[in-house]
PDB file of N, CA and C in Angstrom:
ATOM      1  N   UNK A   1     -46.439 -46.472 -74.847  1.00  0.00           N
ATOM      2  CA  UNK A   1     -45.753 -47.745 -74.828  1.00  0.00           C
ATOM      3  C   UNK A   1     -44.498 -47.595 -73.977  1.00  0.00           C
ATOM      4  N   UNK A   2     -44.003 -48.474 -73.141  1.00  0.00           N
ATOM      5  CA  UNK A   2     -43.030 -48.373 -72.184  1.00  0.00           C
ATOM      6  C   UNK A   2     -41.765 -48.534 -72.724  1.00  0.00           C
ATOM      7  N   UNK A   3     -40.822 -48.126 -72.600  1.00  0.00           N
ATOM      8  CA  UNK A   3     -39.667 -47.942 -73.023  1.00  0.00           C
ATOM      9  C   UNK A   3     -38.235 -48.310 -72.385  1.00  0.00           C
ATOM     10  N   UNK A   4     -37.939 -49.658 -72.811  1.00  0.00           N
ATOM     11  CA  UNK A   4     -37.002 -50.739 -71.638  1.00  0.00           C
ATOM     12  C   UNK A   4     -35.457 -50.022 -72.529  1.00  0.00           C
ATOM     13  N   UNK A   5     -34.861 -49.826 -71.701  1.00  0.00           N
ATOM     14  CA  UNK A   5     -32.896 -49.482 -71.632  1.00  0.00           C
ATOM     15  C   UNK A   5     -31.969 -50.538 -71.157  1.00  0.00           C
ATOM     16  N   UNK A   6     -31.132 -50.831 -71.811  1.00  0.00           N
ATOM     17  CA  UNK A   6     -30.077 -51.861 -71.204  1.00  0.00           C
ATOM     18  C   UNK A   6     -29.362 -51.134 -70.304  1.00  0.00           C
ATOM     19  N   UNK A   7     -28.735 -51.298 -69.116  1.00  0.00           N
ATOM     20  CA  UNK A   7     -27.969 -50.485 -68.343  1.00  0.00           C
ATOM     21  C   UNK A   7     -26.662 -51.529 -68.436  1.00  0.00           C
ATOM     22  N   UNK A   8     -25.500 -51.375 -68.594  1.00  0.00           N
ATOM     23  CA  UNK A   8     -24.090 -52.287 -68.398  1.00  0.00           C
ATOM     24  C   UNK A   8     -23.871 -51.866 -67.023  1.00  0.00           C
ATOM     25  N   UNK A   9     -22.882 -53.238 -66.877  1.00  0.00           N
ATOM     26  CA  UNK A   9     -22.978 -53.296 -65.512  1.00  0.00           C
ATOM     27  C   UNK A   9     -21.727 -52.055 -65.237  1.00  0.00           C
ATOM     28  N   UNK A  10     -21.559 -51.392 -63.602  1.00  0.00           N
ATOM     29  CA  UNK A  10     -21.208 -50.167 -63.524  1.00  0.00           C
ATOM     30  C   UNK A  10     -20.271 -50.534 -62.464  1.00  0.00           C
ATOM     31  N   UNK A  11     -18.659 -50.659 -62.359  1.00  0.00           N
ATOM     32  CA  UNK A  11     -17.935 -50.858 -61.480  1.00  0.00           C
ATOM     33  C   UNK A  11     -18.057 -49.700 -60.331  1.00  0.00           C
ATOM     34  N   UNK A  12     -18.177 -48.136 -60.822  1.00  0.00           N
ATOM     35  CA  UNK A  12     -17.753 -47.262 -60.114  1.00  0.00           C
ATOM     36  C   UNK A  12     -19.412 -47.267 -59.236  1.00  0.00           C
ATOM     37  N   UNK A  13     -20.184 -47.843 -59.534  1.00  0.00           N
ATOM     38  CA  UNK A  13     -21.845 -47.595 -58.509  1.00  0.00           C
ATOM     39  C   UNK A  13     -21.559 -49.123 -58.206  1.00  0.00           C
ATOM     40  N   UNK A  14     -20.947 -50.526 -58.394  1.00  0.00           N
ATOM     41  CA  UNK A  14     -21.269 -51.721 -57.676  1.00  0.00           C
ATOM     42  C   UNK A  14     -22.497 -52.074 -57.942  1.00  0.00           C
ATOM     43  N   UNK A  15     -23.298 -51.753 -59.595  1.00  0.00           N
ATOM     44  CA  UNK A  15     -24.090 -52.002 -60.159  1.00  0.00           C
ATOM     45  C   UNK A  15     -23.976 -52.941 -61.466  1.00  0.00           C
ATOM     46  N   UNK A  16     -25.109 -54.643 -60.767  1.00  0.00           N
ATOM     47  CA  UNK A  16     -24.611 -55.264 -61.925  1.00  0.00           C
ATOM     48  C   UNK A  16     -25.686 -54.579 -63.044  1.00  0.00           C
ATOM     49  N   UNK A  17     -25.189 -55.411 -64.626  1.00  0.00           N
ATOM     50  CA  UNK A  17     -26.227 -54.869 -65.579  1.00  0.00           C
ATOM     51  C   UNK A  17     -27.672 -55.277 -65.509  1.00  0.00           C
ATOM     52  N   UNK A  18     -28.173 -54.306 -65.891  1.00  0.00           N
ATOM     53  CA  UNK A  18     -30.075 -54.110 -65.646  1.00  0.00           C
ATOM     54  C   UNK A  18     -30.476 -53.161 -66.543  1.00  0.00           C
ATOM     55  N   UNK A  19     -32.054 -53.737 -66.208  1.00  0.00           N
ATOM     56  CA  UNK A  19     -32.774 -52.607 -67.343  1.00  0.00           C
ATOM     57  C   UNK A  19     -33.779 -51.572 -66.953  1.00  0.00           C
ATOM     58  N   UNK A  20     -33.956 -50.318 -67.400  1.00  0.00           N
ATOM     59  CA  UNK A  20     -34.432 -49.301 -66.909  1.00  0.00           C
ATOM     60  C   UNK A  20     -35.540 -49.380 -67.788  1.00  0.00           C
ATOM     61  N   UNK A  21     -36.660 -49.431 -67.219  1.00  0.00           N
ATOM     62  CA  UNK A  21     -37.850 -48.817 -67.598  1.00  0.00           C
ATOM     63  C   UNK A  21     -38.673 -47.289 -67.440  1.00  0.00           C
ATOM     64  N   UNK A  22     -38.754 -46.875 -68.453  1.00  0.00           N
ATOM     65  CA  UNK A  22     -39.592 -45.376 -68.677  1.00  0.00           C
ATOM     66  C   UNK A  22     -41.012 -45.769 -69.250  1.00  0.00           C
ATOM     67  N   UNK A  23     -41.796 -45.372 -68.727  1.00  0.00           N
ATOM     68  CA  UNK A  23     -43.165 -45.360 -69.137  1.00  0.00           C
ATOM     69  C   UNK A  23     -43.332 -43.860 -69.440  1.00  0.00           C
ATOM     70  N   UNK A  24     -43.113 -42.787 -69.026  1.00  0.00           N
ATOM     71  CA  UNK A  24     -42.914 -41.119 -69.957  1.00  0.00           C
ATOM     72  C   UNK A  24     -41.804 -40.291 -70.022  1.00  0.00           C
ATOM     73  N   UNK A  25     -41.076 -40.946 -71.162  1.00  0.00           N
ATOM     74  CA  UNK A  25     -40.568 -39.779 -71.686  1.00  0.00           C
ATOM     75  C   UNK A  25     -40.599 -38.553 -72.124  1.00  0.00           C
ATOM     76  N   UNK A  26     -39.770 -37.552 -72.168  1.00  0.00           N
ATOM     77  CA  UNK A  26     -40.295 -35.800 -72.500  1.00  0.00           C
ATOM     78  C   UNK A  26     -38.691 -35.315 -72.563  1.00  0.00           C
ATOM     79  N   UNK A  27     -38.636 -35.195 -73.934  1.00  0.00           N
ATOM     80  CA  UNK A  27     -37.683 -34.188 -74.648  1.00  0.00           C
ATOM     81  C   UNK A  27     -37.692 -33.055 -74.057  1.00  0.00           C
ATOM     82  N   UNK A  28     -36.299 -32.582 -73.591  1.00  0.00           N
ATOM     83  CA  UNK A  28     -35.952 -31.490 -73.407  1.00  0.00           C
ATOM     84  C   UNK A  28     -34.670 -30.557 -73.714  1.00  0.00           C
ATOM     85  N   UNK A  29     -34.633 -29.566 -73.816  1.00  0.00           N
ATOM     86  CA  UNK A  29     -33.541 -28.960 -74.227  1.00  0.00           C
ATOM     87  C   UNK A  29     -32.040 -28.665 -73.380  1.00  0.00           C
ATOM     88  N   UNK A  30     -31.049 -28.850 -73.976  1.00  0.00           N
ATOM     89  CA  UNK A  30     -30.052 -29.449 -73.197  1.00  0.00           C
ATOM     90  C   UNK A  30     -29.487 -28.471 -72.060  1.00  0.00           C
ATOM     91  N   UNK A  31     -30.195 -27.158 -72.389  1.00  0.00           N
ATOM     92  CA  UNK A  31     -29.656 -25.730 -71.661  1.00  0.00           C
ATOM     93  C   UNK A  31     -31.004 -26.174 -70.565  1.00  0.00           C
ATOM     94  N   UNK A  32     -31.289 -26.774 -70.467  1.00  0.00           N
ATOM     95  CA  UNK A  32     -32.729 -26.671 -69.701  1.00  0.00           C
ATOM     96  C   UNK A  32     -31.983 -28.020 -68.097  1.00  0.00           C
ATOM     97  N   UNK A  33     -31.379 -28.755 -68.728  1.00  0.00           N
ATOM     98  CA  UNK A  33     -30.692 -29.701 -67.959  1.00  0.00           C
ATOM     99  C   UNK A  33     -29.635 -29.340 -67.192  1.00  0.00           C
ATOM    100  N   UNK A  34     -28.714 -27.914 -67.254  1.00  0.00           N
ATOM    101  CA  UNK A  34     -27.714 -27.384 -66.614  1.00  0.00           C
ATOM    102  C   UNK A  34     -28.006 -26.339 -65.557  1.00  0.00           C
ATOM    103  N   UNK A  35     -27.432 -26.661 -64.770  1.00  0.00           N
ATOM    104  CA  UNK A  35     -27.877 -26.022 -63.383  1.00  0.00           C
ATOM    105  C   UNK A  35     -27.821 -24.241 -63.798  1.00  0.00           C
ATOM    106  N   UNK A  36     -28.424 -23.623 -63.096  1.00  0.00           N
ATOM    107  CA  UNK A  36     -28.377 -22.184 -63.488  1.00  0.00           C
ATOM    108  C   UNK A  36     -27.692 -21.334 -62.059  1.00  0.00           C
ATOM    109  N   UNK A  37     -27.189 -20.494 -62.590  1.00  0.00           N
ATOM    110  CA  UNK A  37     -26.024 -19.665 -61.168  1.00  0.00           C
ATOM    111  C   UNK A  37     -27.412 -19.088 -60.174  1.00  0.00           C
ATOM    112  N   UNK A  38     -28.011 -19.491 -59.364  1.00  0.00           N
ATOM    113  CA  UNK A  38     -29.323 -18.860 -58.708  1.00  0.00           C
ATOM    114  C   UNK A  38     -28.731 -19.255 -57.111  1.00  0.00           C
ATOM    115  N   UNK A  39     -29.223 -18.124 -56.391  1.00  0.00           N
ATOM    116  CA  UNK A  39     -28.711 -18.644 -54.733  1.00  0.00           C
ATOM    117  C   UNK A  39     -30.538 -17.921 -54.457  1.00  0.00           C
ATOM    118  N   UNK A  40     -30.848 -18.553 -53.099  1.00  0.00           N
ATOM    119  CA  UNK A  40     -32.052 -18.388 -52.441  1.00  0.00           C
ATOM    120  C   UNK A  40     -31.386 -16.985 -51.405  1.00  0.00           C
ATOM    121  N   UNK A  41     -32.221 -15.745 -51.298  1.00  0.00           N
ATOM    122  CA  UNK A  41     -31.750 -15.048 -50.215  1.00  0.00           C
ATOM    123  C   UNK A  41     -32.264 -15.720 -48.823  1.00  0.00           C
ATOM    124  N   UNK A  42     -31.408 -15.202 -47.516  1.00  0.00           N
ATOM    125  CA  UNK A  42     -31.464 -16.064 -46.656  1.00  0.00           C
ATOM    126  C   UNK A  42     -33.028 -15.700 -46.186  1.00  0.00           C
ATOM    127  N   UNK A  43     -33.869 -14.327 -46.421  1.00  0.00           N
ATOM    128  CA  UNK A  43     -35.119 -14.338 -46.338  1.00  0.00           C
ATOM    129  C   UNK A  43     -35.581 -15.543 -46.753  1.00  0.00           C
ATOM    130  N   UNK A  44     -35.736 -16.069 -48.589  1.00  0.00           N
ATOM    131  CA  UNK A  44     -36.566 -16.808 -49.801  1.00  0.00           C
ATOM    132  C   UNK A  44     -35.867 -18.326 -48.658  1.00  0.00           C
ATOM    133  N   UNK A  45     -34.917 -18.652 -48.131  1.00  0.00           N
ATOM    134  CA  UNK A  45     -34.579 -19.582 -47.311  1.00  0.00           C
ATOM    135  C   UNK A  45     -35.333 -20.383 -46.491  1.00  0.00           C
ATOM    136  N   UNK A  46     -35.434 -18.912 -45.250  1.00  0.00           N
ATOM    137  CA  UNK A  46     -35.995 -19.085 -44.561  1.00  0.00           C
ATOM    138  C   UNK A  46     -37.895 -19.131 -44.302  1.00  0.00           C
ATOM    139  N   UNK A  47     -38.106 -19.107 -45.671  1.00  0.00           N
ATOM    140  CA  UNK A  47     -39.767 -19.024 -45.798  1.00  0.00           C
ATOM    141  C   UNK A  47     -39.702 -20.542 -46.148  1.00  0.00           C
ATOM    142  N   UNK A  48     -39.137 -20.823 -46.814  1.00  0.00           N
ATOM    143  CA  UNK A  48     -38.698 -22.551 -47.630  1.00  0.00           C
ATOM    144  C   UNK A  48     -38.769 -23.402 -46.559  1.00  0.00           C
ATOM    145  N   UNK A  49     -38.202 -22.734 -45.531  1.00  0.00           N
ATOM    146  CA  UNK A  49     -37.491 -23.694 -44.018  1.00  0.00           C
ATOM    147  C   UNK A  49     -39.365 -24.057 -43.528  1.00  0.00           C
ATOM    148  N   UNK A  50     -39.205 -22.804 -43.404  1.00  0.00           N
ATOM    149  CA  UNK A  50     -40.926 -22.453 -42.427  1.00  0.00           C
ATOM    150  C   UNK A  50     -42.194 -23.883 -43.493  1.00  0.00           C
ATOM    151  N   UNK A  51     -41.764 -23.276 -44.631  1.00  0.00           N
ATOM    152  CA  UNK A  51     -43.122 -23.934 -45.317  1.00  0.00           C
ATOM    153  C   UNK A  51     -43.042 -25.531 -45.606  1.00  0.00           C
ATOM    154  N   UNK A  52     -41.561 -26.045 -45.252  1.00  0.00           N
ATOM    155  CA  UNK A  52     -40.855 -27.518 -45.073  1.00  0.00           C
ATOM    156  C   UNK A  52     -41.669 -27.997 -43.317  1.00  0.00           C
ATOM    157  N   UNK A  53     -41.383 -27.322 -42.605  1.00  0.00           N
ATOM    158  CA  UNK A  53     -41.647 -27.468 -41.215  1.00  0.00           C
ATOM    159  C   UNK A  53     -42.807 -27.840 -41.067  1.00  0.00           C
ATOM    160  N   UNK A  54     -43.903 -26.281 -41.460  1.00  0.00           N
ATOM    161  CA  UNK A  54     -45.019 -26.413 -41.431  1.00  0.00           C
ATOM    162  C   UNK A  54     -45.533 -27.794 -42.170  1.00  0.00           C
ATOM    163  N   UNK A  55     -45.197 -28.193 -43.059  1.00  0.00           N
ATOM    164  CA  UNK A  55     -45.930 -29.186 -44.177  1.00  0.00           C
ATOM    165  C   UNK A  55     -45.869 -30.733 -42.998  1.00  0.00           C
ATOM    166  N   UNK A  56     -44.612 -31.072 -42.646  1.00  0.00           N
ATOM    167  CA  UNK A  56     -44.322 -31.739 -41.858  1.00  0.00           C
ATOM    168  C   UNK A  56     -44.930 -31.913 -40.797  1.00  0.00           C
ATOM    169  N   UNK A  57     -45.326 -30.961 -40.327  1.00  0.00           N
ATOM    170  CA  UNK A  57     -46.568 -30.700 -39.024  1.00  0.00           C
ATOM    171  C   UNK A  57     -45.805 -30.311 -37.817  1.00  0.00           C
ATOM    172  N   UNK A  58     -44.677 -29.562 -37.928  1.00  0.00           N
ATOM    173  CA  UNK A  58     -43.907 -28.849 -37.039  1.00  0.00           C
ATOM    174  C   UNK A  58     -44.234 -28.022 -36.280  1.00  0.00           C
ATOM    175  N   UNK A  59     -44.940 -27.470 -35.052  1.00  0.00           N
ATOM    176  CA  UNK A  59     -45.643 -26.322 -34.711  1.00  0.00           C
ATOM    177  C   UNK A  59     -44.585 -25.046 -34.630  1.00  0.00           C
ATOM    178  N   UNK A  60     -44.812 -24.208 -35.892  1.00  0.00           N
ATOM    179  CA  UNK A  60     -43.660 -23.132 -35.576  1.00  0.00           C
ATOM    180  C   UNK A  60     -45.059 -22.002 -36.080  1.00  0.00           C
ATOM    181  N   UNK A  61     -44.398 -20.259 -36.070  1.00  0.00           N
ATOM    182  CA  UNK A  61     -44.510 -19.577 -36.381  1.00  0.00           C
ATOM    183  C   UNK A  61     -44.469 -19.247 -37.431  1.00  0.00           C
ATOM    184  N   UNK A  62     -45.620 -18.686 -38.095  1.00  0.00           N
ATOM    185  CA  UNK A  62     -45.282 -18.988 -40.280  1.00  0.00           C
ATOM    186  C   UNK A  62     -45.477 -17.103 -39.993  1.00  0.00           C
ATOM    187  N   UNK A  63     -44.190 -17.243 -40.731  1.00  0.00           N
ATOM    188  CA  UNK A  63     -43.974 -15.526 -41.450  1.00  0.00           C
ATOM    189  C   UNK A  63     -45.224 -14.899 -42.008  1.00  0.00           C
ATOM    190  N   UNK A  64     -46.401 -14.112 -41.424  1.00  0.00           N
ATOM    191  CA  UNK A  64     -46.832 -13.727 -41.775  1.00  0.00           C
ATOM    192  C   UNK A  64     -47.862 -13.790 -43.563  1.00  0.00           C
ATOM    193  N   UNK A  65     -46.927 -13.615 -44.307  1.00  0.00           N
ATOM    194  CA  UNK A  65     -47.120 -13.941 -46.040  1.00  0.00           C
ATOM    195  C   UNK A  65     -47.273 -15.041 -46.252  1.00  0.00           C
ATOM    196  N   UNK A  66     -46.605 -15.932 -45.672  1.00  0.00           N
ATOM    197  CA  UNK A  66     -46.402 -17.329 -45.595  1.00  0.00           C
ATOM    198  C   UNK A  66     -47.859 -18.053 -45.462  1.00  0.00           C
ATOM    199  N   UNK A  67     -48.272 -17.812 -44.435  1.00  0.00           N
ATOM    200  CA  UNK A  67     -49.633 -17.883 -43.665  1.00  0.00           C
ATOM    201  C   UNK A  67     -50.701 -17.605 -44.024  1.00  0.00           C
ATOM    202  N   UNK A  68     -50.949 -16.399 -45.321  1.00  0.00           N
ATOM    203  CA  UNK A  68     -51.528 -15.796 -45.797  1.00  0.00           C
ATOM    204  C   UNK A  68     -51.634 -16.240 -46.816  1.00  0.00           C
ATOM    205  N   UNK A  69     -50.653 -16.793 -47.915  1.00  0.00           N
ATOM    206  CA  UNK A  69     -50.377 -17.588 -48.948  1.00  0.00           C
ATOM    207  C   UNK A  69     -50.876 -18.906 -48.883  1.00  0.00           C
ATOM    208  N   UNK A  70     -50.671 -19.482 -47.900  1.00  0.00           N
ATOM    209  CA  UNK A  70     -51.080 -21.022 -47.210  1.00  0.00           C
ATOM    210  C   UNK A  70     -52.460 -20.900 -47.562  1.00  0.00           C
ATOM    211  N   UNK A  71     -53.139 -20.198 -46.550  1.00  0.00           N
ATOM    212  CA  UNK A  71     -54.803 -19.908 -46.467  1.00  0.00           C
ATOM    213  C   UNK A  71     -55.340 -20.013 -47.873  1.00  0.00           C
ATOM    214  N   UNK A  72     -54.781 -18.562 -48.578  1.00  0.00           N
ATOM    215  CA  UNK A  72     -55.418 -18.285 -49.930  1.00  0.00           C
ATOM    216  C   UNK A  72     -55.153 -19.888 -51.097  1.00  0.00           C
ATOM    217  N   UNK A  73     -54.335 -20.666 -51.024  1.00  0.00           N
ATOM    218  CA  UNK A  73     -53.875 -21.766 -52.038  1.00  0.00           C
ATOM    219  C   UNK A  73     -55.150 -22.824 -51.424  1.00  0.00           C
ATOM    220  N   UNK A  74     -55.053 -22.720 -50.333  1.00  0.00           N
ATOM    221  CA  UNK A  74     -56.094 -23.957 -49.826  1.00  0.00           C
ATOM    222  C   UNK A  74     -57.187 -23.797 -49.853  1.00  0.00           C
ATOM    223  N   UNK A  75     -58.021 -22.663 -50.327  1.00  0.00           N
ATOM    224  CA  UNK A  75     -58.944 -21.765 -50.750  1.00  0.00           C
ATOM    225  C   UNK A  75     -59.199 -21.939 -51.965  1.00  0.00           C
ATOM    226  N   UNK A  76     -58.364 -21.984 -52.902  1.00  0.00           N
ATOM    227  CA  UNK A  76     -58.326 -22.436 -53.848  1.00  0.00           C
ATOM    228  C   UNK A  76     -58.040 -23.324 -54.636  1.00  0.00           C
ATOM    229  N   UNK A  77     -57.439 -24.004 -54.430  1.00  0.00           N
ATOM    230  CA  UNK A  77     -57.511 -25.737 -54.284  1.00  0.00           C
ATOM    231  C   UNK A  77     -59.120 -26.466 -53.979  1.00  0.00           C
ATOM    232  N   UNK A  78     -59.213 -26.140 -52.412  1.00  0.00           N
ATOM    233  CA  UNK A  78     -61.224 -26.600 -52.497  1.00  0.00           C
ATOM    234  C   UNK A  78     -61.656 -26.112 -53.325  1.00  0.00           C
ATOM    235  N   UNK A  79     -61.807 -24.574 -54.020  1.00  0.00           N
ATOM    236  CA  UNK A  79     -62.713 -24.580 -54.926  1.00  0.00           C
ATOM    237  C   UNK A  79     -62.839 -25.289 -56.247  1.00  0.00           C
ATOM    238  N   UNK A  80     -61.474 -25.677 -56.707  1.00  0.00           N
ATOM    239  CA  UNK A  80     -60.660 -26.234 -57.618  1.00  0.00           C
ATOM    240  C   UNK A  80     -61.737 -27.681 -57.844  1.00  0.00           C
ATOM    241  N   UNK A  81     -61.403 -28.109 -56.414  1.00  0.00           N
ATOM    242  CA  UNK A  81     -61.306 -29.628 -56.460  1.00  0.00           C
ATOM    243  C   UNK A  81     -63.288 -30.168 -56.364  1.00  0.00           C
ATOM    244  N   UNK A  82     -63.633 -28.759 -56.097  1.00  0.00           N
ATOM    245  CA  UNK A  82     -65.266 -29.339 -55.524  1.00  0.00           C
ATOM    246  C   UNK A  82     -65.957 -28.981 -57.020  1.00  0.00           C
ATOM    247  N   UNK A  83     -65.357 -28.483 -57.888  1.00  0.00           N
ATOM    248  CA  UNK A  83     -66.119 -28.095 -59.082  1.00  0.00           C
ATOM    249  C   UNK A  83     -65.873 -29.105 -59.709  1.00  0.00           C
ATOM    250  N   UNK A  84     -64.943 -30.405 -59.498  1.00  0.00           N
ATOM    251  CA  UNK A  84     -64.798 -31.101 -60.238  1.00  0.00           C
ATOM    252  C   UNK A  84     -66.158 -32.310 -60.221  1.00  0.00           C
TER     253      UNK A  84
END
């Protein structure tokens, strides 16, 4: 069942009042909502960059693993999807 919220209106967003609809909600724990101290090394970065690019249809060079990882997921995904 969908789940309507009153929103008041919000000077600091220039938002008059409205209502928010949720169709799924999901409880979660409040330590789960706070950002965690994590940095990407500029390697884990730069694979992120590559696999953003690539997805996009960028013609670059995929890091090796990258490429290899790609292959094997899409490999498995068809098999995934044809057994269905």
């Amino acid at each position: 069942m969908p789940n309507v919220f009153y929103l008041p209106a919000s000077d600091e967003f220039g938002i008059q009042e409205s209502f928010a609809r949720l169709d799924r909600i999901q409880f979660v724990r409040t330590d789960h909502l706070m950002p965690r101290p994590v940095k990407l090394t500029d390697k884990a970065a730069d694979i992120l960059r590559q696999w953003t690019w690539n997805y996009l249809g960028l013609s670059i060079t995929l890091d090796p693993a990258l490429e290899e990882y790609i292959k094997a997921a899409a490999k498995r995904l068809g098999e995934t999807l044809d057994a269905r």
